[in-house]
Structure formats: structure tokens, C-alpha cells
Protein backbone atom coordinates (compact mmCIF):
# COMPACT_ATOMS: atom_id res chain seq x y z
CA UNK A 1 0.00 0.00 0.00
CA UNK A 2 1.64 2.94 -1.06
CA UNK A 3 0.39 6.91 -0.88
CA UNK A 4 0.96 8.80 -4.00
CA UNK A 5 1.28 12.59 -2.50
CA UNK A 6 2.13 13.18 -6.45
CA UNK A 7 -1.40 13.98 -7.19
CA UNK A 8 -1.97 17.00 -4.87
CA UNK A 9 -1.92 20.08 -6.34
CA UNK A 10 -1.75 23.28 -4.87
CA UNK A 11 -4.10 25.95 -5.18
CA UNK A 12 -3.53 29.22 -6.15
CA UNK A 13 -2.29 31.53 -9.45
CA UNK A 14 -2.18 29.68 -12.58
CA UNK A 15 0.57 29.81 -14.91
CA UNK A 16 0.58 28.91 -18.69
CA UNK A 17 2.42 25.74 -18.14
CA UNK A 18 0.12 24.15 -16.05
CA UNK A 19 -2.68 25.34 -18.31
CA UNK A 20 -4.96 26.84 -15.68
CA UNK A 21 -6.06 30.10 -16.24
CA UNK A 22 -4.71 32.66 -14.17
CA UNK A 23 -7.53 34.08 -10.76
CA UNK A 24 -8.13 37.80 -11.37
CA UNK A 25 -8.15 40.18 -8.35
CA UNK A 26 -11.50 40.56 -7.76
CA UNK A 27 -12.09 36.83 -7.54
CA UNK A 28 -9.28 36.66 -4.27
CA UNK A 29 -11.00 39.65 -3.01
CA UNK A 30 -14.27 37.73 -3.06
CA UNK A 31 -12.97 34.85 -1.37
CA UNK A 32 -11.43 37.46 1.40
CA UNK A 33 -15.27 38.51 2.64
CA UNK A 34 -16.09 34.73 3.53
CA UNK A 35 -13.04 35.27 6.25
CA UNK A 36 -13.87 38.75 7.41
CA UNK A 37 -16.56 38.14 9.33
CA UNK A 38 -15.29 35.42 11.11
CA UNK A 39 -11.87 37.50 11.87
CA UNK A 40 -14.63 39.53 13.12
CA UNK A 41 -16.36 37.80 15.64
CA UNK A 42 -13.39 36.01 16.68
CA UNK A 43 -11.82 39.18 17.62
CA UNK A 44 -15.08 40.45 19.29
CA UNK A 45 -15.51 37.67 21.17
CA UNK A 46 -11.57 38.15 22.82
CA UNK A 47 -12.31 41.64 23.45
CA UNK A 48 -15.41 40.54 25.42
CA UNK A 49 -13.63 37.87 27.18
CA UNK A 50 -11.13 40.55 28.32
CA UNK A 51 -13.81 43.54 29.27
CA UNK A 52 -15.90 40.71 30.77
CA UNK A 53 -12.93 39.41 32.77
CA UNK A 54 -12.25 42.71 34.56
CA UNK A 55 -15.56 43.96 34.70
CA UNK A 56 -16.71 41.36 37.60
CA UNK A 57 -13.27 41.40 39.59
CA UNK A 58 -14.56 44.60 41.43
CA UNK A 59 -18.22 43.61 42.26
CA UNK A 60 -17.67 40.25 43.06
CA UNK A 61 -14.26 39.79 44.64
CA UNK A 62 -13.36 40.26 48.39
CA UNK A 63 -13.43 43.41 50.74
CA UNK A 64 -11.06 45.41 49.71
CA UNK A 65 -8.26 46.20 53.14
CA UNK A 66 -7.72 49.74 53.76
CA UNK A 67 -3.85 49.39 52.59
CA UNK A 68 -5.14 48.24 49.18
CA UNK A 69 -6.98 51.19 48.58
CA UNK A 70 -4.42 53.92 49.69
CA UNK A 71 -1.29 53.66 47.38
CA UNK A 72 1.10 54.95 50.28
CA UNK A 73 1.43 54.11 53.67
CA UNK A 74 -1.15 56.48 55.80
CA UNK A 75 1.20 59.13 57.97
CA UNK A 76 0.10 58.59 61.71
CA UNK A 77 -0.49 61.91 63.49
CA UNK A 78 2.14 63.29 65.80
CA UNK A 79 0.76 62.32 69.41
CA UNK A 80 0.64 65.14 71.29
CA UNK A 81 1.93 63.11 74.40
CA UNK A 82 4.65 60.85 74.53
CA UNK A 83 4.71 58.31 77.21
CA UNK A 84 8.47 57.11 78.11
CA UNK A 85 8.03 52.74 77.80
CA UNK A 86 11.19 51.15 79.49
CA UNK A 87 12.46 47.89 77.64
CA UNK A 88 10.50 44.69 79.07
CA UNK A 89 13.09 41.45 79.26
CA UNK A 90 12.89 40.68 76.19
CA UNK A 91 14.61 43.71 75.40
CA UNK A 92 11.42 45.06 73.62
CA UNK A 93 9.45 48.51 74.31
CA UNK A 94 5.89 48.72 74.53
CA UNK A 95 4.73 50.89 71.80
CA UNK A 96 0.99 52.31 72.48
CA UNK A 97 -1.50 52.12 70.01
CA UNK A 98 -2.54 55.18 67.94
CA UNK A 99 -5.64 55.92 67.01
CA UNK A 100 -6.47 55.89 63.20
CA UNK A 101 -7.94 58.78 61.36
CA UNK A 102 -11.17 56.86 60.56
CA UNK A 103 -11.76 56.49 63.86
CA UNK A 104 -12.40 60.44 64.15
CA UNK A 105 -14.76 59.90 60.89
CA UNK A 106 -18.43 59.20 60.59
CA UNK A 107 -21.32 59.44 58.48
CA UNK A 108 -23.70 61.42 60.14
CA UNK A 109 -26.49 61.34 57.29
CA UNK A 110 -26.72 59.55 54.23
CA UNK A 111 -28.84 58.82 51.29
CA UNK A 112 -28.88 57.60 47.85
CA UNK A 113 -30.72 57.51 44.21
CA UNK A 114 -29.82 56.58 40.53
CA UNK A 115 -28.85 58.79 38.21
CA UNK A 116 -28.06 58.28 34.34
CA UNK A 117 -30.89 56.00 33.01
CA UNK A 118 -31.40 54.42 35.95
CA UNK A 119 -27.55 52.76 36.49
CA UNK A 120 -25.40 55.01 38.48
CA UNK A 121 -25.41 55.27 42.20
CA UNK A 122 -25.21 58.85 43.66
CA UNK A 123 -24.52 59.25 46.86
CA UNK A 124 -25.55 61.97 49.37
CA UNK A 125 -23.77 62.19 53.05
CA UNK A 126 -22.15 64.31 55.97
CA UNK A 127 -18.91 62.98 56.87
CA UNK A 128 -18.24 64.46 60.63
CA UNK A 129 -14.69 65.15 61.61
CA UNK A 130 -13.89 64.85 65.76
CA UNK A 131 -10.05 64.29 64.99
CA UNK A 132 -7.98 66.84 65.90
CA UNK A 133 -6.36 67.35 62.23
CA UNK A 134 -7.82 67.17 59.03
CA UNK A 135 -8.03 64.35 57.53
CA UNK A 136 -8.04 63.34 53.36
CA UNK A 137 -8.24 60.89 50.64
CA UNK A 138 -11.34 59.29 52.74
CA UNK A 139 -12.20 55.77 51.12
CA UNK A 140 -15.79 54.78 51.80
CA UNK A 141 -17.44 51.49 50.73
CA UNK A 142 -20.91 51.17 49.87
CA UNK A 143 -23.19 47.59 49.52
CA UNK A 144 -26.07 47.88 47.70
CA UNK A 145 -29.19 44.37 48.20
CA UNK A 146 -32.49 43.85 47.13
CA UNK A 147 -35.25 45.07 48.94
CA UNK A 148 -35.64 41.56 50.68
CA UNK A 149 -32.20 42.63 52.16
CA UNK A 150 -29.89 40.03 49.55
CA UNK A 151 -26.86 42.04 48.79
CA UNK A 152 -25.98 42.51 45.10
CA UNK A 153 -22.50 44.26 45.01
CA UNK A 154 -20.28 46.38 46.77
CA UNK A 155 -18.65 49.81 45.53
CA UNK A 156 -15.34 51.77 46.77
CA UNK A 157 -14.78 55.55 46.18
CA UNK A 158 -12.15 57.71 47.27
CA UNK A 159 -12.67 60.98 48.29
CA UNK A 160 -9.60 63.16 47.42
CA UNK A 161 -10.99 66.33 49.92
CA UNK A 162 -10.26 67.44 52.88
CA UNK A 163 -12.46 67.66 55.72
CA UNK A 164 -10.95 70.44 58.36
CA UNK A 165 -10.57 69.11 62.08
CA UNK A 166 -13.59 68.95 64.27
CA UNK A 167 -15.80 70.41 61.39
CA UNK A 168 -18.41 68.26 58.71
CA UNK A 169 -18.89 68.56 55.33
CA UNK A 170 -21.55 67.34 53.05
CA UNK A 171 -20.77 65.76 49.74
CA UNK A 172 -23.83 65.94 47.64
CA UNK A 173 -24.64 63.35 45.06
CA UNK A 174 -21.10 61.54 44.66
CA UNK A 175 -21.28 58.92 41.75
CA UNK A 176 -20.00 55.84 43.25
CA UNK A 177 -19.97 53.80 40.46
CA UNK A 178 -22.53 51.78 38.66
CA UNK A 179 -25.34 49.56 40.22
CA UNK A 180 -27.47 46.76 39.20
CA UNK A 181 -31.17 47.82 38.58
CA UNK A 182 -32.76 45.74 41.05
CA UNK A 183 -30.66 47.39 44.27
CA UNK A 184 -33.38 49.60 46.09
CA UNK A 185 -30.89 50.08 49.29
CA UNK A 186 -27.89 51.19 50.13
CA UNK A 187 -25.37 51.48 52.94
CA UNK A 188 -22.24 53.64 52.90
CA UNK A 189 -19.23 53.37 55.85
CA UNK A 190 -15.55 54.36 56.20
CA UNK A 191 -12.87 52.49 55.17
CA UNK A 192 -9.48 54.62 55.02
CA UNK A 193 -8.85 58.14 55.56
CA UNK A 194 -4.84 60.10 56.20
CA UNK A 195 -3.81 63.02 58.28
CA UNK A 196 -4.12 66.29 55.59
């Protein structure tokens, strides 16, 4: 049993001494649309992949940590007081704890409705300052649920203001970010804030 691969012939532009006549231009041309739409969809269907891919990482992942949202390390206020801690026996001080700047913060009103066709989430609250410094780039996290009280997804914004020590400020209808049409509540709190 033997193959004869002499038989194949390739495909292609004729010559005069194979006696084929030669394709013109418009008939490779035709044969181009068949593949366009299928370079077409096959491309389409990558970009989706990709858009779809990074679209649901945000809603759907895990809380995001306060050092994830703030690109450099927060600057702790200078305590007004410092206690002297003598070494213990391990040879170790005690170092107090110091209070972060979000625990100064809170949201003394808030509310919320949609805005552009129905899909964005603007946000309405009083952020109230009791720190003795001003604090900025405040992070707050919002989860949005059903009215049955199922949660849908979860939003982060940073706020790149500054709210003055032992003052408030209102920020009045702050996109937040998109929302699925069926959320009908929402609640807002503090994640991250830094000394102005």
C-alpha cells in the first residue's frame, strides 16, 4: 500500500504551463469577505472575554483592606503626648497604640438615588470630623441588596478632599460607580482616611 502525494496540487495563481487560467483580483478579493466576518467575531468575542474578565473582579471579589486602597502608607499623626516605655526582658518597648484617622470619621447622614438611566449610584452624606487634624483621601465602601435585604455588590470611592478638624462637610450626590437595577438600598461606611 503505497500513498501517492504526487497527485496533490496546490491551489492558487495559474501559470501557462500548467494550463490553468490565471484568478483575477477581484475573484481573491471575493474569497477574502467569507473570512472577514469570522476574523470579526473572533476578535469580538476576545475583546469581550477581556472587558468581561475585569468587569466582575470589582463587584464580586473580596473586601477590599484599607492598605489596598491607599497607594502609600497612611502618615500617623504626631501624638501630642509621649509616654516614656522602658524595655521589658525581652529587650522590647511597649509601643501604644494610635488611634487611626477613621476612627475620628463618621457618616452622620446619608442617602442615595440613581442617576443616568437608571444605572449610576449617587450618593448623598455628611462625613463628621472629631479628629484633631484634618483628615483626606477618605475611602468609603458602599453595599447595595435587594429590597428583601440580599446584597448585590459592593462599591469603593475615594474621596480626594479634605475635611478640616472637628468640622463636617456634606458631599452631595457623589457617583460611586454603577449599580445593578434591582438594588433599592444602600449602605455607605468608612474604610481609610490620612492626616491632611
Amino acid at each position: 500500500m503505497s500513498i501517492e502525494l504526487s497527485r496533490i496540487e496546490l491551489t492558487g495563481l495559474g501559470d501557462a504551463a500548467s494550463g490553468r487560467p490565471e484568478k483575477s483580483a477581484a475573484e481573491y478579493l471575493k474569497s477574502g469577505y467569507v473570512w472577514l466576518p469570522a476574523a470579526a467575531l473572533i476578535a469580538g468575542m476576545a475583546a469581550w472575554a477581556l472587558v468581561a474578565g475585569y468587569a466582575s473582579k470589582p463587584a464580586e471579589g473580596e473586601p477590599v483592606s484599607a492598605a489596598a486602597v491607599l497607594a502609600e502608607p497612611a502618615a500617623a499623626p504626631a501624638p501630642s503626648v509621649v509616654a516614656y516605655n522602658p524595655p521589658t526582658a525581652e529587650g522590647e518597648a511597649i509601643v501604644p497604640e494610635e488611634t487611626a484617622p477613621v476612627d475620628g470619621l463618621k457618616i452622620s447622614s446619608q442617602y442615595w438615588r440613581r442617576g443616568g438611566l437608571g444605572s449610576k449610584a449617587l450618593v448623598t452624606f455628611t462625613l463628621r470630623n472629631t479628629n484633631d487634624y484634618a483628615v483626606k483621601d477618605i475611602a468609603i465602601s458602599c453595599a447595595f441588596s435587594r429590597r428583601d435585604g440580599s446584597h448585590l455588590t459592593d462599591r469603593l470611592r475615594v474621596i480626594h478632599d479634605i475635611v478640616n478638624k472637628r468640622s463636617r462637610k456634606t458631599f452631595a450626590r457623589l457617583h460611586v460607580g454603577f449599580v445593578n437595577v434591582n438594588a433599592s438600598k444602600a449602605k455607605c461606611s468608612l474604610v481609610a482616611a490620612r492626616p491632611a
